[in-house]
PDB file of N, CA and C in Angstrom:
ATOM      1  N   UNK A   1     -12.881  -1.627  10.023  1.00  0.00           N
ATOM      2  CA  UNK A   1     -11.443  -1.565  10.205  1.00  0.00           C
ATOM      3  C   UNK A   1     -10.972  -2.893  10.777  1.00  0.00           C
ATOM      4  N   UNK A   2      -9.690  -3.545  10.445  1.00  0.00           N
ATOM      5  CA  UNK A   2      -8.919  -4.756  11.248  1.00  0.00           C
ATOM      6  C   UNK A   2      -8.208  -4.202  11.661  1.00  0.00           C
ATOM      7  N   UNK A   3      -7.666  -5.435  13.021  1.00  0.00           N
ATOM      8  CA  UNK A   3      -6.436  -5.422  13.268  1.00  0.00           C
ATOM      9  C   UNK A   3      -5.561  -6.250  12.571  1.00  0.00           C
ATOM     10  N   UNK A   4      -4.330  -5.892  12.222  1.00  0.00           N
ATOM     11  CA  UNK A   4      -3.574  -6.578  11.252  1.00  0.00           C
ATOM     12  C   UNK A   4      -3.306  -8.096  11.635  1.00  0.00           C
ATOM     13  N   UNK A   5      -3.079  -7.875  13.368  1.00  0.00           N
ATOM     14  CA  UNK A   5      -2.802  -9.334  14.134  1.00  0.00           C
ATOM     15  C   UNK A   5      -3.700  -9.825  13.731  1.00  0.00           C
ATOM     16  N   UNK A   6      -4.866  -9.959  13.735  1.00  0.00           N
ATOM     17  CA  UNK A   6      -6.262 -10.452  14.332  1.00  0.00           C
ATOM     18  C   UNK A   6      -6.259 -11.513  13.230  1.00  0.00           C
ATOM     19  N   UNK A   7      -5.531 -11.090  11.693  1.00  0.00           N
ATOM     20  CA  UNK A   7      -6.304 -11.925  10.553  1.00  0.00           C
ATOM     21  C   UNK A   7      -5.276 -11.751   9.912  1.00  0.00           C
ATOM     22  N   UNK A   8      -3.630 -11.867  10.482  1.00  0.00           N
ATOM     23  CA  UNK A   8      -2.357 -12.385   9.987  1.00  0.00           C
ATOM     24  C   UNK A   8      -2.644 -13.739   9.232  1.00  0.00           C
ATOM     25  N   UNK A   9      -3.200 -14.721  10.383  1.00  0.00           N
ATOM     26  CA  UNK A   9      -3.225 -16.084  10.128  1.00  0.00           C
ATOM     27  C   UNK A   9      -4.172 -16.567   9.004  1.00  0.00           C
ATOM     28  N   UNK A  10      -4.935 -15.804   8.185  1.00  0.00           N
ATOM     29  CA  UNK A  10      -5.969 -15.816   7.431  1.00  0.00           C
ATOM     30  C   UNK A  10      -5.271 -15.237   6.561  1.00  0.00           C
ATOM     31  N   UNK A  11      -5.079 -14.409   6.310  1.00  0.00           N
ATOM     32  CA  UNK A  11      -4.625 -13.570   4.927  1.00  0.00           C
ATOM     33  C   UNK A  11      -3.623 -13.917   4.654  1.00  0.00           C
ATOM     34  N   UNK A  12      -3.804 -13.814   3.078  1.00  0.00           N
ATOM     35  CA  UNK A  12      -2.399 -14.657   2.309  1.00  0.00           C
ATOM     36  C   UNK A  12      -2.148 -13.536   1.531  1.00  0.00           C
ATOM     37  N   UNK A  13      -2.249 -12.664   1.385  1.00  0.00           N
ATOM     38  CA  UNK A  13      -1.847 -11.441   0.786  1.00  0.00           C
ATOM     39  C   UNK A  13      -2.506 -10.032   0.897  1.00  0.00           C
ATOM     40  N   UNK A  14      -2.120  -9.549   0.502  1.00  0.00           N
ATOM     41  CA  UNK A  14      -2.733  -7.566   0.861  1.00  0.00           C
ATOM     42  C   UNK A  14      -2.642  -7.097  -0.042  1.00  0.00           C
ATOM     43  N   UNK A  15      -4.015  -6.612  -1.159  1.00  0.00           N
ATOM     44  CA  UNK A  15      -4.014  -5.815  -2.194  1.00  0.00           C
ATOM     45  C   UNK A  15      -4.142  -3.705  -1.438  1.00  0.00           C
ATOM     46  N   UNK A  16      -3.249  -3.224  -2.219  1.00  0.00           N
ATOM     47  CA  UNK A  16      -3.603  -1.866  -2.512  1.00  0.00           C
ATOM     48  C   UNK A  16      -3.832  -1.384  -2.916  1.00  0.00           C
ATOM     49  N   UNK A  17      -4.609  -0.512  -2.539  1.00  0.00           N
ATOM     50  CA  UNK A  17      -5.690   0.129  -3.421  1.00  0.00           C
ATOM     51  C   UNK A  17      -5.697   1.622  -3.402  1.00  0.00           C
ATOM     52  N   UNK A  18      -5.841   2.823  -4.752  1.00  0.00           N
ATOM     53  CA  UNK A  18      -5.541   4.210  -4.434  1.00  0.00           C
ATOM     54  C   UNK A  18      -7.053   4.652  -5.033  1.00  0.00           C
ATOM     55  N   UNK A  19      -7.797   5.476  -4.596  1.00  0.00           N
ATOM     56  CA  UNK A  19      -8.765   5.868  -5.021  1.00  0.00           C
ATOM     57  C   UNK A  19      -9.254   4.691  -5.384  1.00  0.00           C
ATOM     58  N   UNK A  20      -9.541   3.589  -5.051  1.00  0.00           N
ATOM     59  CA  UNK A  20     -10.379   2.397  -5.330  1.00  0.00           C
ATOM     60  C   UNK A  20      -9.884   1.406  -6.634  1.00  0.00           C
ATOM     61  N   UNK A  21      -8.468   1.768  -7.007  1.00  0.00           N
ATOM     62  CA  UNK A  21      -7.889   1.277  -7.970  1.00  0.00           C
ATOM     63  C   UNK A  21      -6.877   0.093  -7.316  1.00  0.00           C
ATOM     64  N   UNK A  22      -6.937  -0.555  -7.893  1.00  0.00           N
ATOM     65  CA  UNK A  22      -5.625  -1.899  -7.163  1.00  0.00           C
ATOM     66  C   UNK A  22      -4.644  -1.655  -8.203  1.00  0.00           C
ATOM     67  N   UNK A  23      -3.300  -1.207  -7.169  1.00  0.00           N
ATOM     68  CA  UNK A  23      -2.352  -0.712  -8.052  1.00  0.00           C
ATOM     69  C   UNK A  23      -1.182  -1.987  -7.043  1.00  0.00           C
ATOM     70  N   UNK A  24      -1.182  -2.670  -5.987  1.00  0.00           N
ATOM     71  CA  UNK A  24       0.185  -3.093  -5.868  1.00  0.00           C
ATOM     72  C   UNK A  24      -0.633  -4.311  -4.978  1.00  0.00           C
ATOM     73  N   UNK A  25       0.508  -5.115  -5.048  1.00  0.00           N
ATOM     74  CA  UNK A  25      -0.194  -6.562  -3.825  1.00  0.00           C
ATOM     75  C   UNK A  25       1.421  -7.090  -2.818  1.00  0.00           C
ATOM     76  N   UNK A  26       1.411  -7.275  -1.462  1.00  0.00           N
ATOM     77  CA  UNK A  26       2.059  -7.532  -0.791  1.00  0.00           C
ATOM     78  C   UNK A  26       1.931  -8.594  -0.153  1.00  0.00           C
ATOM     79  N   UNK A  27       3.340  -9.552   0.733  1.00  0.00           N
ATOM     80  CA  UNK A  27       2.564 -11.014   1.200  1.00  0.00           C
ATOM     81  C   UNK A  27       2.812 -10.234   2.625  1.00  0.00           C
ATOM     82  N   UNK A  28       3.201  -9.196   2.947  1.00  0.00           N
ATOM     83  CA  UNK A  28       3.570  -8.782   4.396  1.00  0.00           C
ATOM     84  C   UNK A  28       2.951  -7.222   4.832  1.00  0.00           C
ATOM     85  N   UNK A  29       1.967  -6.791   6.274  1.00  0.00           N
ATOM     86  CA  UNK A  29       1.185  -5.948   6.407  1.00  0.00           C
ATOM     87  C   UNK A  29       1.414  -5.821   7.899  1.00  0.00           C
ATOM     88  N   UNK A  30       1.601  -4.812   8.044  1.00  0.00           N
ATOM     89  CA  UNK A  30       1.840  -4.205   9.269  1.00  0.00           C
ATOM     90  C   UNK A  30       1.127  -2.533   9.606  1.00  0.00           C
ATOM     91  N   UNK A  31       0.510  -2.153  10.858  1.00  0.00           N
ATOM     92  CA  UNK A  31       0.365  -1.269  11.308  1.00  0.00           C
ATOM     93  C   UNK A  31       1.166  -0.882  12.529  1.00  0.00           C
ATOM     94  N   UNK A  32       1.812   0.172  12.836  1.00  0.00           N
ATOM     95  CA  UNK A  32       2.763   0.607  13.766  1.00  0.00           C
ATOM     96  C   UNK A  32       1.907   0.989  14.750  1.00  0.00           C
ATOM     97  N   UNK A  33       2.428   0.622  15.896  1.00  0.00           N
ATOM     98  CA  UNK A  33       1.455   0.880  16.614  1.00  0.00           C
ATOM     99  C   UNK A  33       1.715   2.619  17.206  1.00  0.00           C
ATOM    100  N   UNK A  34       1.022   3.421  17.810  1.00  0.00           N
ATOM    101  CA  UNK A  34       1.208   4.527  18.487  1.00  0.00           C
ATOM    102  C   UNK A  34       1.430   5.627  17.416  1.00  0.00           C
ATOM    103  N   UNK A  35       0.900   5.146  15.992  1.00  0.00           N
ATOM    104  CA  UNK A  35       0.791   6.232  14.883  1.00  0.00           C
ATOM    105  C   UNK A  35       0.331   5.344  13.437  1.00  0.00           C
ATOM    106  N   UNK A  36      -0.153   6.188  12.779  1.00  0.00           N
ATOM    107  CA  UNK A  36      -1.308   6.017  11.931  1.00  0.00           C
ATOM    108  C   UNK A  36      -0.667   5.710  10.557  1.00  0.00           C
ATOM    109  N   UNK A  37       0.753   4.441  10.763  1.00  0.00           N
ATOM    110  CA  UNK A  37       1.601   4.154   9.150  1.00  0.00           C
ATOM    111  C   UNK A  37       1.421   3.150   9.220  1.00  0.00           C
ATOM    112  N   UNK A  38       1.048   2.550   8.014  1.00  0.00           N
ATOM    113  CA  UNK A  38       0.494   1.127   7.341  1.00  0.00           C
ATOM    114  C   UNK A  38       1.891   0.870   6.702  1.00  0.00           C
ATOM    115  N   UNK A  39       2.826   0.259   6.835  1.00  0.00           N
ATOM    116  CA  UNK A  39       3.800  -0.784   6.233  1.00  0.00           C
ATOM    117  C   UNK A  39       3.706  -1.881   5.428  1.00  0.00           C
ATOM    118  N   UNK A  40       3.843  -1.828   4.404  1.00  0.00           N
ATOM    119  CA  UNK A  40       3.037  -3.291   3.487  1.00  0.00           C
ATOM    120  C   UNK A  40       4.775  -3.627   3.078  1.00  0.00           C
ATOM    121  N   UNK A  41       5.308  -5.337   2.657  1.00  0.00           N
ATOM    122  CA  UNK A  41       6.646  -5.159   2.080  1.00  0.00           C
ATOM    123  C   UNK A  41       6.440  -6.810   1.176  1.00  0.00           C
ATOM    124  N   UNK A  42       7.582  -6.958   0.582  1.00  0.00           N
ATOM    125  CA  UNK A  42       7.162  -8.182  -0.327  1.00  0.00           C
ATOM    126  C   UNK A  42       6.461  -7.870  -1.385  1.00  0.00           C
ATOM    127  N   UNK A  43       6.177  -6.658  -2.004  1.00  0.00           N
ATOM    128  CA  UNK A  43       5.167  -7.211  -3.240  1.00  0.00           C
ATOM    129  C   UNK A  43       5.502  -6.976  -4.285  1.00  0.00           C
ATOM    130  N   UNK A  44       4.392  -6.579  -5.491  1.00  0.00           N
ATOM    131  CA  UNK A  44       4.482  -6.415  -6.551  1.00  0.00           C
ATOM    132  C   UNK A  44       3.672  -5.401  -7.379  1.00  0.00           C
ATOM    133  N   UNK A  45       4.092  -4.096  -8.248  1.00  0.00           N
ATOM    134  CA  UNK A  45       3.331  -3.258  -8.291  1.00  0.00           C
ATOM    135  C   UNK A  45       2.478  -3.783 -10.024  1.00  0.00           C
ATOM    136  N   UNK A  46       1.678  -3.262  -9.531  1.00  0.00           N
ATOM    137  CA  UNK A  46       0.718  -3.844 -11.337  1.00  0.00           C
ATOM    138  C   UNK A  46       0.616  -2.927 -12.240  1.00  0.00           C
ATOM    139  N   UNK A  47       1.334  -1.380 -12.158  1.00  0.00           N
ATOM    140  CA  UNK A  47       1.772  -0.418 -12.914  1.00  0.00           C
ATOM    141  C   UNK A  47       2.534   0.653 -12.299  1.00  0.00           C
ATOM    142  N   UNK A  48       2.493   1.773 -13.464  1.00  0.00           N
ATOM    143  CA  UNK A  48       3.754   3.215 -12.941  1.00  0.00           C
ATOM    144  C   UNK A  48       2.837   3.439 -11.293  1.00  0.00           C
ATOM    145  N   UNK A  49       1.605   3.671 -10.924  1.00  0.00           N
ATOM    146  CA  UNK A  49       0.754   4.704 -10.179  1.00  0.00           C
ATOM    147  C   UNK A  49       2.216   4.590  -9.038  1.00  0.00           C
ATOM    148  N   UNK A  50       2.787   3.767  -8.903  1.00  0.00           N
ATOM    149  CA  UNK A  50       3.704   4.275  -7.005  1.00  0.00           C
ATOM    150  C   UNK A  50       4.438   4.641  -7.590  1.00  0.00           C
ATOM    151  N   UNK A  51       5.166   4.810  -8.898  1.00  0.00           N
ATOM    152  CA  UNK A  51       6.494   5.365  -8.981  1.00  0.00           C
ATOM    153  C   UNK A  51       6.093   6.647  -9.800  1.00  0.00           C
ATOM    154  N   UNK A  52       4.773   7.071  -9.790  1.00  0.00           N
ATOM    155  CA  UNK A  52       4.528   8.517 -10.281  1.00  0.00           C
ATOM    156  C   UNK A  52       3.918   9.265  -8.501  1.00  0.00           C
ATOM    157  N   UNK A  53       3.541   8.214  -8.172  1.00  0.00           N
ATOM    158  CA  UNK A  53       3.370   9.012  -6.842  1.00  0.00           C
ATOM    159  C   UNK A  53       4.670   9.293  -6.010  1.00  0.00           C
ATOM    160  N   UNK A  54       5.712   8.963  -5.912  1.00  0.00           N
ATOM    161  CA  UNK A  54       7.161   8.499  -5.329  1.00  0.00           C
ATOM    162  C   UNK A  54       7.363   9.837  -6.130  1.00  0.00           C
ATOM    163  N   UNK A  55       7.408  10.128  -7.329  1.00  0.00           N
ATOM    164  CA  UNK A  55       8.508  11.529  -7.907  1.00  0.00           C
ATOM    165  C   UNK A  55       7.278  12.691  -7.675  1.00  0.00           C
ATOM    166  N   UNK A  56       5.884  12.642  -7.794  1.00  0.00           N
ATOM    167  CA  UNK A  56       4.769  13.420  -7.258  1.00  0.00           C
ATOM    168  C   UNK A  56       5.268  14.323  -5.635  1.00  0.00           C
ATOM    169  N   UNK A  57       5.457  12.890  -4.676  1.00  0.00           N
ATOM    170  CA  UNK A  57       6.183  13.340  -3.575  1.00  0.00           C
ATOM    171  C   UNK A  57       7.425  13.774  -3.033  1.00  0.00           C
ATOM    172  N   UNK A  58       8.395  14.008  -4.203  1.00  0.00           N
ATOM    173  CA  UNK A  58       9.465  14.378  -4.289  1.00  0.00           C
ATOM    174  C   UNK A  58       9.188  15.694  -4.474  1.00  0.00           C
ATOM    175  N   UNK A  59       8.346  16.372  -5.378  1.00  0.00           N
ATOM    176  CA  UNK A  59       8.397  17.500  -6.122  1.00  0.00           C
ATOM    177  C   UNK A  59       7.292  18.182  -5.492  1.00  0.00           C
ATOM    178  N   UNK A  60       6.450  17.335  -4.925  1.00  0.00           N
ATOM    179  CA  UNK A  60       5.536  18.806  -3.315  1.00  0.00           C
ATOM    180  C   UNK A  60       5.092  18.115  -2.734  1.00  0.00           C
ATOM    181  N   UNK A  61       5.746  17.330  -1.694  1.00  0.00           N
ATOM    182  CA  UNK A  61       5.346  16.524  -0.463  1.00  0.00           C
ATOM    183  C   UNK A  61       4.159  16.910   0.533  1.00  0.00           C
ATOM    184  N   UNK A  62       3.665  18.287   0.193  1.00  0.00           N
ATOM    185  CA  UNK A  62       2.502  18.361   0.775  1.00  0.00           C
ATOM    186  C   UNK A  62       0.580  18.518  -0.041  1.00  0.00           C
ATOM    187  N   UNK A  63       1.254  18.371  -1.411  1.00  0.00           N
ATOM    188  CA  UNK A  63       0.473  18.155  -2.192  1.00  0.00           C
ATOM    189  C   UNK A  63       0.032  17.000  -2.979  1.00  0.00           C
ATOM    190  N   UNK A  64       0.821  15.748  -2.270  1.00  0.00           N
ATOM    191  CA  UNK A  64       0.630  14.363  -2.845  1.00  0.00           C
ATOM    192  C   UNK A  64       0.156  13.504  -1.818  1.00  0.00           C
ATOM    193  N   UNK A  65      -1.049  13.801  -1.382  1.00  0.00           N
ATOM    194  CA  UNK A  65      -1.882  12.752  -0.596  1.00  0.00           C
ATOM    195  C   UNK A  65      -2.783  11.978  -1.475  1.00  0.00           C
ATOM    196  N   UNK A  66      -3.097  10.815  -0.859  1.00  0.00           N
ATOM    197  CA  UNK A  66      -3.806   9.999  -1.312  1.00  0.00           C
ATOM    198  C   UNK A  66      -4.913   8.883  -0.306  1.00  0.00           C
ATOM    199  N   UNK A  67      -5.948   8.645  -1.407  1.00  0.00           N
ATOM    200  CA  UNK A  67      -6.817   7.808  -0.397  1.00  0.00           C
ATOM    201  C   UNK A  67      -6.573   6.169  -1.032  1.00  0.00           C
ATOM    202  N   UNK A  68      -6.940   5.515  -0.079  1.00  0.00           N
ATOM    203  CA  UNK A  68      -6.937   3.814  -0.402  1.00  0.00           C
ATOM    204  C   UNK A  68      -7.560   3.389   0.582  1.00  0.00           C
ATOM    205  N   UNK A  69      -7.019   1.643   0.086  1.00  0.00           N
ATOM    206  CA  UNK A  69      -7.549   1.039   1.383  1.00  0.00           C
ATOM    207  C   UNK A  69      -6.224  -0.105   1.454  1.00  0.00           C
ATOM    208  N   UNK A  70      -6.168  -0.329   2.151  1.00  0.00           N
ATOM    209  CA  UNK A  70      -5.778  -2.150   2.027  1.00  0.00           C
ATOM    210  C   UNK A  70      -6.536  -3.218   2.326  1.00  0.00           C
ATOM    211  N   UNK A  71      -6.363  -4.102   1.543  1.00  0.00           N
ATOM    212  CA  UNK A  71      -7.584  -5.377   1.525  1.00  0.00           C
ATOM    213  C   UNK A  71      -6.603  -6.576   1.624  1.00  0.00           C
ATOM    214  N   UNK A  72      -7.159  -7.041   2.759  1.00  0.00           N
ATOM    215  CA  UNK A  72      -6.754  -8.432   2.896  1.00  0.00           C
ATOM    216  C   UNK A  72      -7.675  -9.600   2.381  1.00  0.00           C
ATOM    217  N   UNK A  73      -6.610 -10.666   1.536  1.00  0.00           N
ATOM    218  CA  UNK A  73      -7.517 -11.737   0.860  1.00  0.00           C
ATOM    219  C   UNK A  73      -6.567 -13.134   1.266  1.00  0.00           C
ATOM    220  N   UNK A  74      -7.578 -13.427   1.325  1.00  0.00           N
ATOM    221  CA  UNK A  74      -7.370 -15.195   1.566  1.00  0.00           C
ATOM    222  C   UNK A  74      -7.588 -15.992   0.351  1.00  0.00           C
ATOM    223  N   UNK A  75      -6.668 -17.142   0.729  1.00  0.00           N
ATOM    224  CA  UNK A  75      -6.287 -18.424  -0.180  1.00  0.00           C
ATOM    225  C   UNK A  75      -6.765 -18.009  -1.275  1.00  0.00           C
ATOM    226  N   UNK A  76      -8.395 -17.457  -1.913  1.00  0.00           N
ATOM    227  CA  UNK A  76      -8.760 -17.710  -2.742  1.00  0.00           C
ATOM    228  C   UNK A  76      -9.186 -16.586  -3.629  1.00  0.00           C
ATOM    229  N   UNK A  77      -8.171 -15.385  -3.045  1.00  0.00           N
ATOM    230  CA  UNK A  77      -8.206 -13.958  -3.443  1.00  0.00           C
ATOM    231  C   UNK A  77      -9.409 -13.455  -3.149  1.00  0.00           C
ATOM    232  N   UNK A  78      -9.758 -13.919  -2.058  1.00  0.00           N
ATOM    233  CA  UNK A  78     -11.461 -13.125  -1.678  1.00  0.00           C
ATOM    234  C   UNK A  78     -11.266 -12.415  -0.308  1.00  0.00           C
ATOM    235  N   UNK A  79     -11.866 -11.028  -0.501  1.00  0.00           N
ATOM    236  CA  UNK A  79     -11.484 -10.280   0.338  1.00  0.00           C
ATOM    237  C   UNK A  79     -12.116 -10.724   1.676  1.00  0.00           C
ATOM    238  N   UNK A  80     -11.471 -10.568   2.748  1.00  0.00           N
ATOM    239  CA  UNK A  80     -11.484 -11.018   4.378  1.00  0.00           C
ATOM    240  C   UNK A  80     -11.821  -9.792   5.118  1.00  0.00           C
ATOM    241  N   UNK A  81     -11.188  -8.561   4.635  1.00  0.00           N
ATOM    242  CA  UNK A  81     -11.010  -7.421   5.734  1.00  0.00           C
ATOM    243  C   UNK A  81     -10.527  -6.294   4.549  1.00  0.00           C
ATOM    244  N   UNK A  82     -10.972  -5.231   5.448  1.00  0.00           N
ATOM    245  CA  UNK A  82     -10.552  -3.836   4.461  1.00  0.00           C
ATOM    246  C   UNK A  82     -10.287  -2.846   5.729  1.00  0.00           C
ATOM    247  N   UNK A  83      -8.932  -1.714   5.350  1.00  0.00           N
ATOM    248  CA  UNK A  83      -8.637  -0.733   5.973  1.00  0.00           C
ATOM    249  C   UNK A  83      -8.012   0.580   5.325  1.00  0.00           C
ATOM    250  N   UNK A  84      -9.511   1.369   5.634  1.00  0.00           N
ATOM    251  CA  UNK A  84      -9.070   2.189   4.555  1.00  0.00           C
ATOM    252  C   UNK A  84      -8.474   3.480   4.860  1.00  0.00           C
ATOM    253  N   UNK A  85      -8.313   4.540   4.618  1.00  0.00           N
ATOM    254  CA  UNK A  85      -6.835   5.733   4.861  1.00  0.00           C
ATOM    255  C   UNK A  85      -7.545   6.756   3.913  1.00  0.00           C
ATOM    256  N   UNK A  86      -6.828   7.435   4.631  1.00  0.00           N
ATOM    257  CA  UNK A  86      -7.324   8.983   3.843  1.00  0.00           C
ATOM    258  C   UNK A  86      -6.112   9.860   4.441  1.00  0.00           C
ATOM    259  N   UNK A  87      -5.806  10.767   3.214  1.00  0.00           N
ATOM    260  CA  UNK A  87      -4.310  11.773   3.481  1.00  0.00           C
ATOM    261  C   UNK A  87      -3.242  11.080   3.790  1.00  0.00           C
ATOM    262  N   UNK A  88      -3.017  10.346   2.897  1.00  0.00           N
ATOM    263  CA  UNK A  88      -1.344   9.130   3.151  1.00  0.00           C
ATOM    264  C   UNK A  88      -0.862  10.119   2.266  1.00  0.00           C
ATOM    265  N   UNK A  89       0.562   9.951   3.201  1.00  0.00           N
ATOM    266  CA  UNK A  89       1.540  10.420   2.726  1.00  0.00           C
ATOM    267  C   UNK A  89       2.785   9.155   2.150  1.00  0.00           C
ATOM    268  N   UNK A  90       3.403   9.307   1.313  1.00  0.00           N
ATOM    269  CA  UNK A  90       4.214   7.789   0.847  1.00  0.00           C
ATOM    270  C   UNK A  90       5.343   8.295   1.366  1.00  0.00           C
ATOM    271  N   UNK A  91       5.862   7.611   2.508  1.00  0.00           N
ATOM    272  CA  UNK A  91       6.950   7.997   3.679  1.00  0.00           C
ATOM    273  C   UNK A  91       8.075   7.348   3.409  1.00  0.00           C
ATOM    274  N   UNK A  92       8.135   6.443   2.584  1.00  0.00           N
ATOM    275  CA  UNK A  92       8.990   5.408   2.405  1.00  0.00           C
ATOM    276  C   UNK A  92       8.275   4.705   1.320  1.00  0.00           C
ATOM    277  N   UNK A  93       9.077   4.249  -0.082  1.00  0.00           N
ATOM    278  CA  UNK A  93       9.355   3.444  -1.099  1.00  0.00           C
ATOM    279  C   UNK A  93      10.603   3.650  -1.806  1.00  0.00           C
ATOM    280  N   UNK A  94      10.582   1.830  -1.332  1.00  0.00           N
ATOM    281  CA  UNK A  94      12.009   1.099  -1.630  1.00  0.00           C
ATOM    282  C   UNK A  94      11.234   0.323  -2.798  1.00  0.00           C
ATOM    283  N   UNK A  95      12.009   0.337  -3.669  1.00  0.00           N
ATOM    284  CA  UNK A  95      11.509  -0.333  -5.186  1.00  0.00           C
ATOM    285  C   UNK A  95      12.416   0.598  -6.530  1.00  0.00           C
ATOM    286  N   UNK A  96      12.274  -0.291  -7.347  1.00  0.00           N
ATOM    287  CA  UNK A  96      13.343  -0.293  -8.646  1.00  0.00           C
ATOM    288  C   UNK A  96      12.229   0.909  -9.145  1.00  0.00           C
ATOM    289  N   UNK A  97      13.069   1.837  -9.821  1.00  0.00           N
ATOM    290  CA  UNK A  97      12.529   2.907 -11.257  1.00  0.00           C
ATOM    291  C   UNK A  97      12.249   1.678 -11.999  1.00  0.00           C
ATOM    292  N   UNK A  98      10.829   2.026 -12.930  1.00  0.00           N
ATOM    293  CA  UNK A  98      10.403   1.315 -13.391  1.00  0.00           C
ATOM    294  C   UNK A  98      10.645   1.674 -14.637  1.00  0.00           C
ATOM    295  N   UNK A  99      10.990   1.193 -15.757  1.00  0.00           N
ATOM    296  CA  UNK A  99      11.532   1.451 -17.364  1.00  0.00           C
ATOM    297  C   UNK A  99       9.869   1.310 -18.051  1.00  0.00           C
ATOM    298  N   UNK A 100       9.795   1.636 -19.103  1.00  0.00           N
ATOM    299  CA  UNK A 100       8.495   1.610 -19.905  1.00  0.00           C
ATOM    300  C   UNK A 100       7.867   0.691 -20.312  1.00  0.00           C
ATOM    301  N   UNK A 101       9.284  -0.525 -20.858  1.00  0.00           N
ATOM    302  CA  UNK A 101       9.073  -1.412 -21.382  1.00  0.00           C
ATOM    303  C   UNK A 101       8.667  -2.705 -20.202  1.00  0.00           C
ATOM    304  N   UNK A 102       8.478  -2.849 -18.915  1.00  0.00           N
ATOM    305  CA  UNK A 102       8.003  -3.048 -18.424  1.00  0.00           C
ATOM    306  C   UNK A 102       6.677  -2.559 -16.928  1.00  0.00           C
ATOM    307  N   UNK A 103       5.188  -2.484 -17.056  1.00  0.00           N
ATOM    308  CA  UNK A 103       5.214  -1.389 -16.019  1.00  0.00           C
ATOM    309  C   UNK A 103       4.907  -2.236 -14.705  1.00  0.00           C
ATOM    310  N   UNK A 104       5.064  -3.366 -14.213  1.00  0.00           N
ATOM    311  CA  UNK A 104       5.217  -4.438 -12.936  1.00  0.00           C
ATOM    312  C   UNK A 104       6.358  -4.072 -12.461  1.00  0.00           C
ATOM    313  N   UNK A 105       6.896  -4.067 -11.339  1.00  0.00           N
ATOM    314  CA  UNK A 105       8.148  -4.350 -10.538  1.00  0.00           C
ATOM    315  C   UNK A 105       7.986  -4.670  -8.992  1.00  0.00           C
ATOM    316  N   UNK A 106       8.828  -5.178  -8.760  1.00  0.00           N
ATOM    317  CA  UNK A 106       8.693  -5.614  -7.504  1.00  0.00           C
ATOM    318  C   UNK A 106       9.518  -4.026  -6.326  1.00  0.00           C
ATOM    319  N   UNK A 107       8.635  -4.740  -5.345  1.00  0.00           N
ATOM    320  CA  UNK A 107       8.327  -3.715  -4.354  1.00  0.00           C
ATOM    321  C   UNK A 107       8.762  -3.806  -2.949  1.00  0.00           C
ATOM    322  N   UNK A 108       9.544  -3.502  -2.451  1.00  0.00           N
ATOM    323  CA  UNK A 108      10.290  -4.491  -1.264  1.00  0.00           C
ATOM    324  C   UNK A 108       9.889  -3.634  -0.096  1.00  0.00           C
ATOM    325  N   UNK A 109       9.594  -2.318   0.238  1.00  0.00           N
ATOM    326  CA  UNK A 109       8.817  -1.796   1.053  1.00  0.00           C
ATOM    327  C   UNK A 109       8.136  -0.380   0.582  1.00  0.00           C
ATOM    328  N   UNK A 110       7.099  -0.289   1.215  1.00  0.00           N
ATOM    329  CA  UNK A 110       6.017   0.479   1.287  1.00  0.00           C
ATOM    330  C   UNK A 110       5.332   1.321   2.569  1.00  0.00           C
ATOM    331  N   UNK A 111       5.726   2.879   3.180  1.00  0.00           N
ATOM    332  CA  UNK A 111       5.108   3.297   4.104  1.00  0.00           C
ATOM    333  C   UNK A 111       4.594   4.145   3.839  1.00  0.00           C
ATOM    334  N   UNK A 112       2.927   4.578   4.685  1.00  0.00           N
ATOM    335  CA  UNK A 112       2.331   5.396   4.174  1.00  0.00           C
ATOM    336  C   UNK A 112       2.111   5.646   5.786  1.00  0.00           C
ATOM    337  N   UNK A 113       2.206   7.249   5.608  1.00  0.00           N
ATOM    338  CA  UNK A 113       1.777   7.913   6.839  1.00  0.00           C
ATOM    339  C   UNK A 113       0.157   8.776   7.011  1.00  0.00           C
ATOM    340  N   UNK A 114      -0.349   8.341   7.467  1.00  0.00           N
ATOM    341  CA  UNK A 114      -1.888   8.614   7.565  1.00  0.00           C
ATOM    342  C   UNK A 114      -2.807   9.140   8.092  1.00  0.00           C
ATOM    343  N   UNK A 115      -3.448  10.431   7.972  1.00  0.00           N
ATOM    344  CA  UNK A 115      -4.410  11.189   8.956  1.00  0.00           C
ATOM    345  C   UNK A 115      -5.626  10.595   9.439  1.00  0.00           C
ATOM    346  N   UNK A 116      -6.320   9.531   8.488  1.00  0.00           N
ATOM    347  CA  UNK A 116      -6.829   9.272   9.016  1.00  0.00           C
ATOM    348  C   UNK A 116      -7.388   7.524   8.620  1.00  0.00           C
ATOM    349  N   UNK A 117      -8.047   6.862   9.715  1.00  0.00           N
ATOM    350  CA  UNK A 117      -8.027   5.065   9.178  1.00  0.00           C
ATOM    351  C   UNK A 117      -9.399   4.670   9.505  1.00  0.00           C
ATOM    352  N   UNK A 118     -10.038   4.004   8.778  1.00  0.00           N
ATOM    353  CA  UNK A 118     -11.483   3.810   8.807  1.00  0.00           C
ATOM    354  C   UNK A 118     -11.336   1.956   8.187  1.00  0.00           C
TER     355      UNK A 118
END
C-alpha cells in the first residue's frame, strides 16, 4: 500500500484499474483522510467500463461493487506503487455520457468509496 503524499513527487500519473483491467488514467490522486475514498481527477477513460458502471450504480447501488487498484507510474509509465480496494462503491463521477462513436472521454472527477485498501 502507499501513501499518496509519500510519491506525489514521483508519479506523473495514476492508472485505474477494475478487476485488473486498466480502464481510466488520471494526472491527480488523492486519499481522504479519516475514510477509505480514493479521489482520482484530470483524466481520461480508455472505454464505456465507468459509464456502464455509473448507470450499473444508478439502477442498484448496492449491487455494483468493484475491485481495482490504482497504480502510480512515473515519467516512463513504469509502475512506482500500487493501492488496491475491494467493495468500491463509485460515489461520485463527473464526466460526459459517452456516444458510441467515440469510447475515450475525459474524466474530470472520480470517487470511490471503499471497504477495504491493501
Amino acid at each position: 500500500m502507499f501513501a499518496p503524499d509519500e510519491i506525489r513527487t514521483d508519479a506523473r500519473l495514476y492508472m485505474l484499474e477494475l478487476e485488473g483491467v486498466p480502464v481510466a488514467q488520471f494526472l491527480d490522486f488523492r486519499l481522504e483522510a479519516g475514510r477509505a475514498r480514493l479521489v482520482l481527477e484530470n483524466g481520461l477513460s480508455a472505454d464505456l467500463t465507468l459509464d456502464h458502471w455509473f448507470d450499473a450504480t444508478a439502477a442498484n447501488p448496492t449491487g455494483s461493487e468493484r475491485s481495482g487498484a490504482v497504480v502510480a507510474l512515473d515519467a516512463k509509465s513504469q509502475e512506482i506503487a500500487r493501492l488496491s480496494f475491494s467493495m468500491a462503491h463509485l460515489a461520485i463521477y463527473e464526466g460526459p455520457q459517452h456516444d458510441h462513436h467515440n469510447a475515450q472521454g475525459p474524466v474530470t472527477l472520480l470517487a470511490l468509496d471503499c471497504q477495504g485498501l491493501a
